[in-house]
Protein backbone atom coordinates (compact mmCIF):
# COMPACT_ATOMS: atom_id res chain seq x y z
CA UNK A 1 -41.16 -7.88 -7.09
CA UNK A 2 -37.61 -8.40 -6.70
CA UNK A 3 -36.65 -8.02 -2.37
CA UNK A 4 -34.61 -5.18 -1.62
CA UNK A 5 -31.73 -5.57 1.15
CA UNK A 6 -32.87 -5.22 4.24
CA UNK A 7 -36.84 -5.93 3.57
CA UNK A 8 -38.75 -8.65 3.48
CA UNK A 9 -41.76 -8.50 0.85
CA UNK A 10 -44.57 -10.94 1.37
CA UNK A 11 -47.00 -8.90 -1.37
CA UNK A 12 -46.20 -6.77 -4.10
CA UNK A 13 -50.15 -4.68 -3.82
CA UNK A 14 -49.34 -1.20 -3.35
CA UNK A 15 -49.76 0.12 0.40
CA UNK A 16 -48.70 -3.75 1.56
CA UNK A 17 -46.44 -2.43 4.59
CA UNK A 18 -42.99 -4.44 4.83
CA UNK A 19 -40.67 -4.43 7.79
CA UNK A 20 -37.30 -2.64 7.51
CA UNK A 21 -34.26 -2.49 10.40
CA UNK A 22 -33.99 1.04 11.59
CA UNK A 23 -30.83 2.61 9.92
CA UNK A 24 -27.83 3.58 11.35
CA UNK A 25 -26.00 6.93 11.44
CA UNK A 26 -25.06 7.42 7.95
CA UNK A 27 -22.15 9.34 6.82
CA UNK A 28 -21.73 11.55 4.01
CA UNK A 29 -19.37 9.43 2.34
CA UNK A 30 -21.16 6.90 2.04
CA UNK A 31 -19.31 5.08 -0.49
CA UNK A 32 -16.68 3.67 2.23
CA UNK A 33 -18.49 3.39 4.99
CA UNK A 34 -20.36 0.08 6.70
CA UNK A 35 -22.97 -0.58 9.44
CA UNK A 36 -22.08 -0.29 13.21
CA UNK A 37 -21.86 -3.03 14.84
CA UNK A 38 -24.93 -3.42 17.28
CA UNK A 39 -24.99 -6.50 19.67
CA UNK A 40 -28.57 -8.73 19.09
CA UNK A 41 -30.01 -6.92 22.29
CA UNK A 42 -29.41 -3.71 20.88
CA UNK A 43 -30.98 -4.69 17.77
CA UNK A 44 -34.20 -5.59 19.21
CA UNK A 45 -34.50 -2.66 21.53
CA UNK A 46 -34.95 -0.91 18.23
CA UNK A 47 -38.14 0.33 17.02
CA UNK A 48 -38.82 -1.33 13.38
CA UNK A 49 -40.42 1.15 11.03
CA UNK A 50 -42.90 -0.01 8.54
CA UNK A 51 -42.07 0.53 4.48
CA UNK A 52 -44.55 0.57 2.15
CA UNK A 53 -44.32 -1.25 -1.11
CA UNK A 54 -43.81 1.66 -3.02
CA UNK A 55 -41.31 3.17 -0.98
CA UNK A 56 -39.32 -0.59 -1.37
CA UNK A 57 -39.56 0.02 -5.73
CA UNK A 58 -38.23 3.28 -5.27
CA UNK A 59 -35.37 2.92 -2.48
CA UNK A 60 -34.33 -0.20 -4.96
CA UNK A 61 -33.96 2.02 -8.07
CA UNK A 62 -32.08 4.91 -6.09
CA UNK A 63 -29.79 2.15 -4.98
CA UNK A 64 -29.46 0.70 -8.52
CA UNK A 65 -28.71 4.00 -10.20
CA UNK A 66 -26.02 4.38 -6.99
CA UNK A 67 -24.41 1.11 -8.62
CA UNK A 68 -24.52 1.95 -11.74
CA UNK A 69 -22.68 5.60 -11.33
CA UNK A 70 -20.08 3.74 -8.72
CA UNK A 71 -19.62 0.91 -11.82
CA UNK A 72 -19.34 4.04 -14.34
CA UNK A 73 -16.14 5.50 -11.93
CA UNK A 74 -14.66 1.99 -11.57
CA UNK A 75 -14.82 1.73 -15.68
CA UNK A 76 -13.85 5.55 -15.95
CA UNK A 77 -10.40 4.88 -13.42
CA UNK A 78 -9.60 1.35 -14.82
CA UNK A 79 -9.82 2.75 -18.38
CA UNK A 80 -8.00 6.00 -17.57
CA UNK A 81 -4.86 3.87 -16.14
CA UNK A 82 -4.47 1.32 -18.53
CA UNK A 83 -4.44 3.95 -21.12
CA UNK A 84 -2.13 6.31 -19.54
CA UNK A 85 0.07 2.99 -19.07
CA UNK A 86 -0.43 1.64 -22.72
CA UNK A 87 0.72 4.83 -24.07
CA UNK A 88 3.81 5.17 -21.52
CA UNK A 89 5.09 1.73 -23.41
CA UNK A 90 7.09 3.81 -26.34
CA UNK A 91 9.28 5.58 -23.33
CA UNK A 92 10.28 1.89 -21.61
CA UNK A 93 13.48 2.47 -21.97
CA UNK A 94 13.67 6.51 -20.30
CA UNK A 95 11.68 5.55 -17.67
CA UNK A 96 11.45 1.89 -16.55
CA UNK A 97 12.54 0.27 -13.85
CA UNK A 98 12.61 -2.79 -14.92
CA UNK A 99 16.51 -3.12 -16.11
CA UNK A 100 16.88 -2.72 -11.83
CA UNK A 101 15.60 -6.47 -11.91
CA UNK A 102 16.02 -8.09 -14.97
CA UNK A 103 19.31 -7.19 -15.54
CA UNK A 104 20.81 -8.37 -12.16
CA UNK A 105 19.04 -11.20 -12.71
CA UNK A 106 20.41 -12.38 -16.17
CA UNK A 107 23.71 -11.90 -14.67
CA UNK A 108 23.11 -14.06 -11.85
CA UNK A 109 22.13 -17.02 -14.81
CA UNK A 110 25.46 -15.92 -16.84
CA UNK A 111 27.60 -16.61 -13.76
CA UNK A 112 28.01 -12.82 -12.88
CA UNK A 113 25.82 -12.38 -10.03
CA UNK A 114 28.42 -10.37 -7.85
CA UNK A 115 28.68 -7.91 -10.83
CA UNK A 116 25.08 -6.93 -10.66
CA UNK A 117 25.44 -4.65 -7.34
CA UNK A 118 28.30 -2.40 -9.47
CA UNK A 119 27.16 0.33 -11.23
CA UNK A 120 29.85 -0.38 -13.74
CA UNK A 121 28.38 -4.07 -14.28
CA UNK A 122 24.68 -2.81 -13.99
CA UNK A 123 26.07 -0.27 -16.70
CA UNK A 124 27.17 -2.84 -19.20
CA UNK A 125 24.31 -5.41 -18.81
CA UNK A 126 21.51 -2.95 -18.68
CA UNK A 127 22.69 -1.41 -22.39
CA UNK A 128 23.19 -4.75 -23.32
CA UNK A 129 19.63 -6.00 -23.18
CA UNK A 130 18.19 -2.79 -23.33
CA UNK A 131 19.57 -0.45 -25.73
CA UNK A 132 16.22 1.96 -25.90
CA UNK A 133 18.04 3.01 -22.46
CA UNK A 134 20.72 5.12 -23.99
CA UNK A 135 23.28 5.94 -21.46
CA UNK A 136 20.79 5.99 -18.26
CA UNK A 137 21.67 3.93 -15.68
CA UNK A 138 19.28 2.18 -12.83
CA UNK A 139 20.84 1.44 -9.59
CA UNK A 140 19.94 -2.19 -7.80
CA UNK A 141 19.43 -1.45 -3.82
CA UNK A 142 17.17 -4.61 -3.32
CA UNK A 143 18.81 -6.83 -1.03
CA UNK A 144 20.37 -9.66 -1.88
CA UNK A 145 17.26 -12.15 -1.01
CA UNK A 146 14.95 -9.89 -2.88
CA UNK A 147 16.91 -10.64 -5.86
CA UNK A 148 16.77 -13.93 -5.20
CA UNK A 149 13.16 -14.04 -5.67
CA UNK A 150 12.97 -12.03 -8.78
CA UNK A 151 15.67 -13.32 -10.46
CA UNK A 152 12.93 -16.25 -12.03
CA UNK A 153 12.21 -12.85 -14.64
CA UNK A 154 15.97 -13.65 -16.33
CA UNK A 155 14.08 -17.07 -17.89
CA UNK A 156 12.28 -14.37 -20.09
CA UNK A 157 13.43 -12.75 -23.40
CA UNK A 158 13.85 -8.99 -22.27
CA UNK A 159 11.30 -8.14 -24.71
CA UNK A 160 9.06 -10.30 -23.08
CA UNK A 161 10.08 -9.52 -19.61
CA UNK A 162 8.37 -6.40 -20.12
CA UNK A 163 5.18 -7.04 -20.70
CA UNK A 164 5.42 -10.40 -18.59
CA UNK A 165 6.37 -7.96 -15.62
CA UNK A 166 3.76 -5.53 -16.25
CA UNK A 167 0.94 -7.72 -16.56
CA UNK A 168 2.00 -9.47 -13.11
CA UNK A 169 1.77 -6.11 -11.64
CA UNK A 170 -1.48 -5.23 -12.80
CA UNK A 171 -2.56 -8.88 -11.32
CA UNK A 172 -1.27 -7.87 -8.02
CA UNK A 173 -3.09 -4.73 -7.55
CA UNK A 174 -6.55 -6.63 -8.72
CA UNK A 175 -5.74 -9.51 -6.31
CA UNK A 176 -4.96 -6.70 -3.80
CA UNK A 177 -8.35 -5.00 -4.36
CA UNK A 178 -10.04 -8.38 -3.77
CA UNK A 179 -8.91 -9.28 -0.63
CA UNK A 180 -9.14 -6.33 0.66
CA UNK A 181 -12.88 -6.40 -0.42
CA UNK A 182 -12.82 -9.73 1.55
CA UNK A 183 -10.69 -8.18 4.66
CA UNK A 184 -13.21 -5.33 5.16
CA UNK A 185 -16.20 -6.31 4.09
CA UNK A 186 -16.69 -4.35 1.24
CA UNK A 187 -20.19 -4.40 -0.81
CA UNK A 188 -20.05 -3.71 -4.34
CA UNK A 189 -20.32 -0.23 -4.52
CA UNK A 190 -17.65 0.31 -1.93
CA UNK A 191 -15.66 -2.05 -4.16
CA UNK A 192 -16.09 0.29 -7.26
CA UNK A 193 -15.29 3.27 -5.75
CA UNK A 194 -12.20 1.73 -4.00
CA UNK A 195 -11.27 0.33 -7.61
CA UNK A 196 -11.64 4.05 -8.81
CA UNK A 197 -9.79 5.47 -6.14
CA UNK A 198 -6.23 3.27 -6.48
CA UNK A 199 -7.03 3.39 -10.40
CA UNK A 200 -6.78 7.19 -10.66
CA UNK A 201 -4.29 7.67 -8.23
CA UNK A 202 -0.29 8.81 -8.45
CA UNK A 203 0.74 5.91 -7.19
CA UNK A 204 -0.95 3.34 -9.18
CA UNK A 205 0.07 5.09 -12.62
CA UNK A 206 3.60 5.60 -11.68
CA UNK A 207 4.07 1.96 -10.31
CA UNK A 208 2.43 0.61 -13.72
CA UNK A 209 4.39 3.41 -15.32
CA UNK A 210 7.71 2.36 -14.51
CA UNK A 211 7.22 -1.02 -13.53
CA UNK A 212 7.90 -0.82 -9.93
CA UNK A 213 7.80 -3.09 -7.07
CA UNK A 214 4.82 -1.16 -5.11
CA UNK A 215 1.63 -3.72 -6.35
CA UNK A 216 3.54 -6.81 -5.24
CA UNK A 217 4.28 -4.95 -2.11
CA UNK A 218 0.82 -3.96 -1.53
CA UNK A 219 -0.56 -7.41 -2.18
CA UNK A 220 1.82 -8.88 0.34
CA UNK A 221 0.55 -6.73 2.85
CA UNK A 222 -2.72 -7.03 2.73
CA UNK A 223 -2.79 -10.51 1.76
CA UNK A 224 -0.54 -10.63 5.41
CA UNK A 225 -3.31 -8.56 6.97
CA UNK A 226 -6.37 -11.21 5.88
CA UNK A 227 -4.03 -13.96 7.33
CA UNK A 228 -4.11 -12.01 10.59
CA UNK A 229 -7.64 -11.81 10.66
CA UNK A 230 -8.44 -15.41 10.06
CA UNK A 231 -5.90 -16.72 12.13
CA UNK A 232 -3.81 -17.80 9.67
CA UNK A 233 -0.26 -17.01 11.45
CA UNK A 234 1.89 -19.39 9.17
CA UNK A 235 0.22 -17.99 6.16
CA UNK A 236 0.95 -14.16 7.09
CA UNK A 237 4.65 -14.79 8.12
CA UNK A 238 4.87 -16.42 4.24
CA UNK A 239 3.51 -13.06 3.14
CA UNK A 240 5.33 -10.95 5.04
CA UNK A 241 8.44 -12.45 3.87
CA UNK A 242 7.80 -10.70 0.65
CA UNK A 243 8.70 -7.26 1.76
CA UNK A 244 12.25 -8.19 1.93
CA UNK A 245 11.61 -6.62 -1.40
CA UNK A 246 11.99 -3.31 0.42
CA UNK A 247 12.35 -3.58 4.32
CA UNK A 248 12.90 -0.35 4.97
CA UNK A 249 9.23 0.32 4.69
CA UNK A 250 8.15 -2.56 6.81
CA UNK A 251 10.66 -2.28 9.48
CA UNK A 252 8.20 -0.37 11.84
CA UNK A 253 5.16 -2.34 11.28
CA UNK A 254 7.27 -5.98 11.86
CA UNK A 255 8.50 -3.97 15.28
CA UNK A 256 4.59 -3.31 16.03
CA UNK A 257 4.02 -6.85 15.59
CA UNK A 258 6.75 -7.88 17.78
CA UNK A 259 5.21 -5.36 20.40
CA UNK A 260 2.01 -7.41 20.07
CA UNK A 261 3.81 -10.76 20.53
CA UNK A 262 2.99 -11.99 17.03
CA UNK A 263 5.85 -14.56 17.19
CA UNK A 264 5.35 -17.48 15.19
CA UNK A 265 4.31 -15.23 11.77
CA UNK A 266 7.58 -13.39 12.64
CA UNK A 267 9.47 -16.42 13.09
CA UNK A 268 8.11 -18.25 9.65
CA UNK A 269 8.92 -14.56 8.04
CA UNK A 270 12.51 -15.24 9.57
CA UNK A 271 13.16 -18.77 8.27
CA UNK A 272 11.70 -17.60 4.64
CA UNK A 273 14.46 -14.67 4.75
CA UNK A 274 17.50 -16.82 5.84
CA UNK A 275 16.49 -19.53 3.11
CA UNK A 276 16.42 -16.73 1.00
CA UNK A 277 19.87 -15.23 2.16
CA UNK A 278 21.24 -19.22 1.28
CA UNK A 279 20.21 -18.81 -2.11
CA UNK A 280 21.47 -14.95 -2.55
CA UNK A 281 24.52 -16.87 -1.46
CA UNK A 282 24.60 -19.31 -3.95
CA UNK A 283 23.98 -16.42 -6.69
CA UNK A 284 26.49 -13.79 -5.83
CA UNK A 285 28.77 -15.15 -3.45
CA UNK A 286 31.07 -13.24 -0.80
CA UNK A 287 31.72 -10.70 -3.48
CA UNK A 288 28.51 -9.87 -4.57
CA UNK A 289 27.31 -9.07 -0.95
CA UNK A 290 30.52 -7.10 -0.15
CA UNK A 291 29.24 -4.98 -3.50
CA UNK A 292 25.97 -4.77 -2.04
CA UNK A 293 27.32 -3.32 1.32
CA UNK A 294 29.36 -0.97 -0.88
CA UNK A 295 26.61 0.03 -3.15
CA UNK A 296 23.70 1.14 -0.87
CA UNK A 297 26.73 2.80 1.31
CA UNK A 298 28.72 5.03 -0.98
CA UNK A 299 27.80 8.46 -1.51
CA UNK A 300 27.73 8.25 -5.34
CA UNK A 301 24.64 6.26 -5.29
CA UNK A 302 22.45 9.03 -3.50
CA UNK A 303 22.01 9.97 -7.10
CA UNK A 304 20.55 7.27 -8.49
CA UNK A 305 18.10 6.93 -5.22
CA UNK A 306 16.50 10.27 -5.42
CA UNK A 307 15.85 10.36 -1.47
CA UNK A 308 14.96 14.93 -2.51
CA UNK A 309 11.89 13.67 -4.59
CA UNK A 310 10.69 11.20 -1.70
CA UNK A 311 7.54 12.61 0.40
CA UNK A 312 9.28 11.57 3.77
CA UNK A 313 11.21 13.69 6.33
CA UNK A 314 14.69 12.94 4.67
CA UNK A 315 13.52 14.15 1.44
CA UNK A 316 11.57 17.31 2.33
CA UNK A 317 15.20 18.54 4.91
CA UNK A 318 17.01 17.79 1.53
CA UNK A 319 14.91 20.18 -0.61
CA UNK A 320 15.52 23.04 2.22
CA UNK A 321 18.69 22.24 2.99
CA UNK A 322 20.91 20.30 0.01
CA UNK A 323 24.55 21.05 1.29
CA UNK A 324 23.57 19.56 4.62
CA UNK A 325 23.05 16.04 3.12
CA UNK A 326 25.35 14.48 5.57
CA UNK A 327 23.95 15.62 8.74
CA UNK A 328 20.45 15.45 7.49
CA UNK A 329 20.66 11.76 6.78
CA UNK A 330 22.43 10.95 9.80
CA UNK A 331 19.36 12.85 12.17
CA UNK A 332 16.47 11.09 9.71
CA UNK A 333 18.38 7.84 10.24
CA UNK A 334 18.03 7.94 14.07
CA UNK A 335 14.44 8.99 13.52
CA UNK A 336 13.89 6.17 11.52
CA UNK A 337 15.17 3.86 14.61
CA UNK A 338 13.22 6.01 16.78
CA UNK A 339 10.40 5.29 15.01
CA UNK A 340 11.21 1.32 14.92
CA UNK A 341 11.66 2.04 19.02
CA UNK A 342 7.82 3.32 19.19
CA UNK A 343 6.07 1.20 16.89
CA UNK A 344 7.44 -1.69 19.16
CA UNK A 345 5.90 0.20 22.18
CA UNK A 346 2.88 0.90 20.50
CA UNK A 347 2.33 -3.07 19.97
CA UNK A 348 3.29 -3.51 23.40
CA UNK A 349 0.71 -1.53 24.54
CA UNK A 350 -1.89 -2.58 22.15
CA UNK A 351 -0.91 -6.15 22.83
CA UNK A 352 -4.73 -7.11 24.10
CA UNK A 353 -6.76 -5.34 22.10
CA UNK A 354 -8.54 -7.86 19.74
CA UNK A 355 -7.73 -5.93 16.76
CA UNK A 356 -4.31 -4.98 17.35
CA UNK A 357 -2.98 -5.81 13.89
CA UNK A 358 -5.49 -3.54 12.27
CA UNK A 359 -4.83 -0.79 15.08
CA UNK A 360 -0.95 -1.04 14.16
CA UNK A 361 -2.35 -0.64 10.22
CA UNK A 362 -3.93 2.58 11.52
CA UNK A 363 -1.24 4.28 13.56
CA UNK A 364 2.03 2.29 13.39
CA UNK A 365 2.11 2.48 9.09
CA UNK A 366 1.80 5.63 7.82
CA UNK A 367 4.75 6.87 10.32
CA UNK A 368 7.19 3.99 9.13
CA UNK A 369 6.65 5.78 5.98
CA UNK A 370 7.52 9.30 6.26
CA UNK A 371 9.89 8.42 8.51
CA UNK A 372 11.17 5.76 6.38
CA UNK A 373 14.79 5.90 4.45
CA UNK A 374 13.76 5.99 1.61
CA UNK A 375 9.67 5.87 -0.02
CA UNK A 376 8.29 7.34 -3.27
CA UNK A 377 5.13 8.63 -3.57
CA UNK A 378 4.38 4.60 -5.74
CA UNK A 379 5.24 2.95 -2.20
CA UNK A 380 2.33 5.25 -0.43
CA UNK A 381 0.11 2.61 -2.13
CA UNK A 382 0.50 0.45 1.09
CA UNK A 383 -1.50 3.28 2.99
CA UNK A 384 -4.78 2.23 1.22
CA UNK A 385 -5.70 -0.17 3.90
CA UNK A 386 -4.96 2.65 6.35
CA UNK A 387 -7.45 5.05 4.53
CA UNK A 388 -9.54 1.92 4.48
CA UNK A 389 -10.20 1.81 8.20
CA UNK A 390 -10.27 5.35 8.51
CA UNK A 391 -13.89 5.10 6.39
CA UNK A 392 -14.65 1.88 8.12
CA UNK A 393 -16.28 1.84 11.75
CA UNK A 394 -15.72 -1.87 12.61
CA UNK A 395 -12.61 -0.98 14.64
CA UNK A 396 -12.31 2.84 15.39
CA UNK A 397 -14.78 5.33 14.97
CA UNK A 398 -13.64 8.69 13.16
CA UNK A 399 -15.87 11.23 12.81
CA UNK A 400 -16.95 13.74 9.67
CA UNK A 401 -13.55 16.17 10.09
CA UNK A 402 -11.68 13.33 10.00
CA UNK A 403 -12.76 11.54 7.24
CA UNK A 404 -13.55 14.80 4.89
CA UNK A 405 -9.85 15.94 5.73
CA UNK A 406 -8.42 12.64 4.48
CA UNK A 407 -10.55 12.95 1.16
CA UNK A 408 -9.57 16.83 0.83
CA UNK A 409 -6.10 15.87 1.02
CA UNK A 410 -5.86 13.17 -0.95
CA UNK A 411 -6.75 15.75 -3.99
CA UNK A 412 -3.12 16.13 -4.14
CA UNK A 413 -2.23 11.88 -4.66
CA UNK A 414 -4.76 12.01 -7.56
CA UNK A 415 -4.55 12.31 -11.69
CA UNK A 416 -3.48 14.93 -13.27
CA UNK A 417 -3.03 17.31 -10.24
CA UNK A 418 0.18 14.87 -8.87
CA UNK A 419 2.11 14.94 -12.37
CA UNK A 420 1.69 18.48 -12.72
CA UNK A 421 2.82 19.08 -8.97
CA UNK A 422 6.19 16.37 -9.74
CA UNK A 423 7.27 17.87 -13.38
CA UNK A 424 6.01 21.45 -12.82
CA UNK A 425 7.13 21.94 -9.43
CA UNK A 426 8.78 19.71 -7.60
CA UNK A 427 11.31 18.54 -10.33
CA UNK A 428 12.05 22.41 -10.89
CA UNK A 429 13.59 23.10 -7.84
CA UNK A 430 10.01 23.27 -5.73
CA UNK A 431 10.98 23.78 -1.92
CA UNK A 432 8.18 22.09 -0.39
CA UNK A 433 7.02 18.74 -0.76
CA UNK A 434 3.08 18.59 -0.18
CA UNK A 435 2.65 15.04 -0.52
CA UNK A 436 4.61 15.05 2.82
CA UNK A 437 3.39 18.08 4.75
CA UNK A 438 0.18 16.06 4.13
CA UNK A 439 1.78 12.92 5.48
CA UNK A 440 3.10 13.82 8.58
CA UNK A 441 0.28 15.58 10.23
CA UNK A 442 -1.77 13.01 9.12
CA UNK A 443 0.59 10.09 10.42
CA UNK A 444 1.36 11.86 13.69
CA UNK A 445 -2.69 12.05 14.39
CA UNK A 446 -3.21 8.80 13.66
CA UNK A 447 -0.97 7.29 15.81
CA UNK A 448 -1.87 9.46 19.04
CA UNK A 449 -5.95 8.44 18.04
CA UNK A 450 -5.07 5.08 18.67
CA UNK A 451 -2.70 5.38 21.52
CA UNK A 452 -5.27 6.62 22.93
CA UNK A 453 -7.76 4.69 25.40
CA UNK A 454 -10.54 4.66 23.35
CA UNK A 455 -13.78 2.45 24.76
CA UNK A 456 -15.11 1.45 21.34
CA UNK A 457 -11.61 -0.37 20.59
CA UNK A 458 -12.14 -4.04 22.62
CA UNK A 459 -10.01 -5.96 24.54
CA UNK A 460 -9.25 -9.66 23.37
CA UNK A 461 -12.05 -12.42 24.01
CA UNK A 462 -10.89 -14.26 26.92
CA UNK A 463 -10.22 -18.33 26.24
């Protein structure tokens, strides 16, 4: 008879009693969760309870059929995305994002770098390789350096760009799911769902949809986060150097690792950015940053950003209160410092706790956010590591309310329920944004759980 986890089977007669571990609290969802961690003593202070052999054969078909329904949603969300995306490929040139990047790029290899961060250049080049666009126009805010590592996509025909850009962001959310199966620990199960989860959700579909930066920003992350576990500080400052891509979102969390004197990944992230700003250099020149500067600055490119259709505190004042733009983003951008201010004294204070990187994932994140400048409802794919540890004991316990509001709520991030809320209400003049009044609450809590002296979180090991 084939062992099932956790037994040990000597005979396979019926009645043949086997020795099983007595189980742990189990929550009711299951599908995330994993075993608390119980010292050796604790372990053998336990009582073991005997199994019979028939008990063994059937607890190893329940848990077969359990991976077979949590393979069935991982097939039923992977096919349901890559369909929704294959049949999104005739509207590439309404809806793409791609002409942000590629475009830029090719004029960076025709000698016209500085002309990429005008919307008149932009204009010209964009309709020039693309001509599916029509007269729509995408604005470049990436910084200078993130330019200068996508610009490699100009060595591409644009009609292979597209599907050469698509299929690296597909890669990046599958490497994503990986390690993060590696970071926490995941078994397979847990692994399917989680693969169903990020397949069938808003974010996913619209970053595959228009071809945005969110899967190489979520891989970056979390591939940063698995360098922090295993002590791999030069490795996570090369990682973290990606999100130069859009720093706005990461601005909090780098001040949280500052708090908790994570130096040296901070200072390789540093060096990686200024060789970065040498080559941005080399590629657009004085003038080409001045545009830049200009660009992001002027009030005719609000337009082109969107900040109303954002689920962060900018973008829900702007849907109340439009003809107070000015002094709206002035307030959310000294929130936005405040919040850089308190994620640094959150490290601070979390500064000896042995998981202090994952604690900053937890509470520091998800504020940066909805806080942030500017984050569409694709970027919220970085909280997935958050909602990770929210189902995952190892570092902070959260009990059944806490976990059962996080899955109610995210009802609202999932297919078809979030395009019907973004085309039926909120792009018709909808007043409230609930993608954010989910956000904040949510964001707030979190951050005051793990402010919070909680016995369960340890301190460092001592050398």
């Amino acid at each position: 008879m084939k062992n099932f986890p956790g037994c040990r089977c000597p005979g396979s007669q019926s009645g043949t009693t086997l020795r099983r571990p007595k189980p742990n609290k189990v929550s009711i969802f299951g599908a995330f969760d994993t075993p608390s961690l119980l010292s050796s003593e604790r372990q053998k202070a336990h009582e073991i309870p005997r199994l019979t052999t028939d008990e063994a054969k059937k607890l190893e078909r329940t848990a077969r059929i359990e991976n077979i329904i949590a393979t069935l949603f991982a097939i039923l969300g992977v096919g349901t995305l890559f369909g929704l995306t294959y049949l999104s490929l005739p509207a590439f040139g309404g809806i793409s994002d791609l002409p942000e990047y590629y475009a830029p790029a090719k004029l960076i290899f025709e000698g016209k770098g500085a002309l990429g961060y005008t919307l008149d250049g932009l204009a010209e080049a964009q309709h020039r390789f693309f001509p599916s666009m029509g007269g729509r126009i995408v604005a470049l805010f990436v910084p200078p350096q993130g330019l200068a590592l996508v610009s490699p996509i100009a060595l591409l025909s644009p009609d292979a760009s597209r599907f050469v850009w698509k299929t690296l962001l597909v890669l990046c959310l599958a490497a994503s799911v990986f390690l993060l199966k590696k970071t926490f620990n995941l078994g397979y199960k847990q692994t399917c769902y989680l693969i169903a989860a990020i397949s069938l959700s808003d974010a996913a579909y619209n970053s595959l949809r228009i071809d945005q930066l969110a899967p190489i920003l979520l891989l970056a992350y979390v591939a940063a986060i698995y360098c922090f576990k295993n002590n791999n500080n030069i490795g996570a400052g090369m990682w973290l150097a990606l999100v130069i891509l859009k720093p706005q979102q990461f601005l909090p969390f780098m001040a949280y690792l500052a708090g908790t004197r994570k130096i040296k990944p901070l200072i390789v992230c540093a060096g990686i950015v200024a060789a970065l700003s040498v080559v941005a250099w080399l590629q657009i020149g004085q003038t080409g940053w001045t545009n830049y500067f200009a660009l992001v600055s002027a009030p005719s490119s609000v337009p082109f950003m969107q900040p109303e259709l954002t689920p962060t505190l900018r973008g829900q004042l702007l849907r109340l209160f439009p003809s107070a733009s000015s002094s709206i983003f002035s307030l959310t951008s000294g929130l936005y410092l405040f919040s850089i201010a308190l994620s640094a004294f959150a490290g601070w204070k979390l500064r000896e706790k042995r998981d202090s990187v994952l604690l900053g994932v937890l509470g520091v994140m998800p504020l940066g956010l909805v806080l942030s400048m500017h984050c569409h409802t694709y970027d919220l794919l970085l909280l997935i590591p958050t909602i990770l540890l929210i189902f995952n004991d190892a570092v902070m316990p959260f009990n059944q309310i806490w976990k059962l509001a996080v899955m109610l709520g995210a009802i609202v991030f999932v297919l078809p329920l979030s395009v019907e809320i973004q085309h039926d209400y909120l792009l018709k003049g909808g007043q409230f944004n609930p993608w954010f009044f989910l956000l904040l609450p949510l964001s707030v809590a979190l951050l005051a759980q793990v402010l919070k002296k909680n016995p369960n979180v340890q301190p460092k090991e001592s050398n």
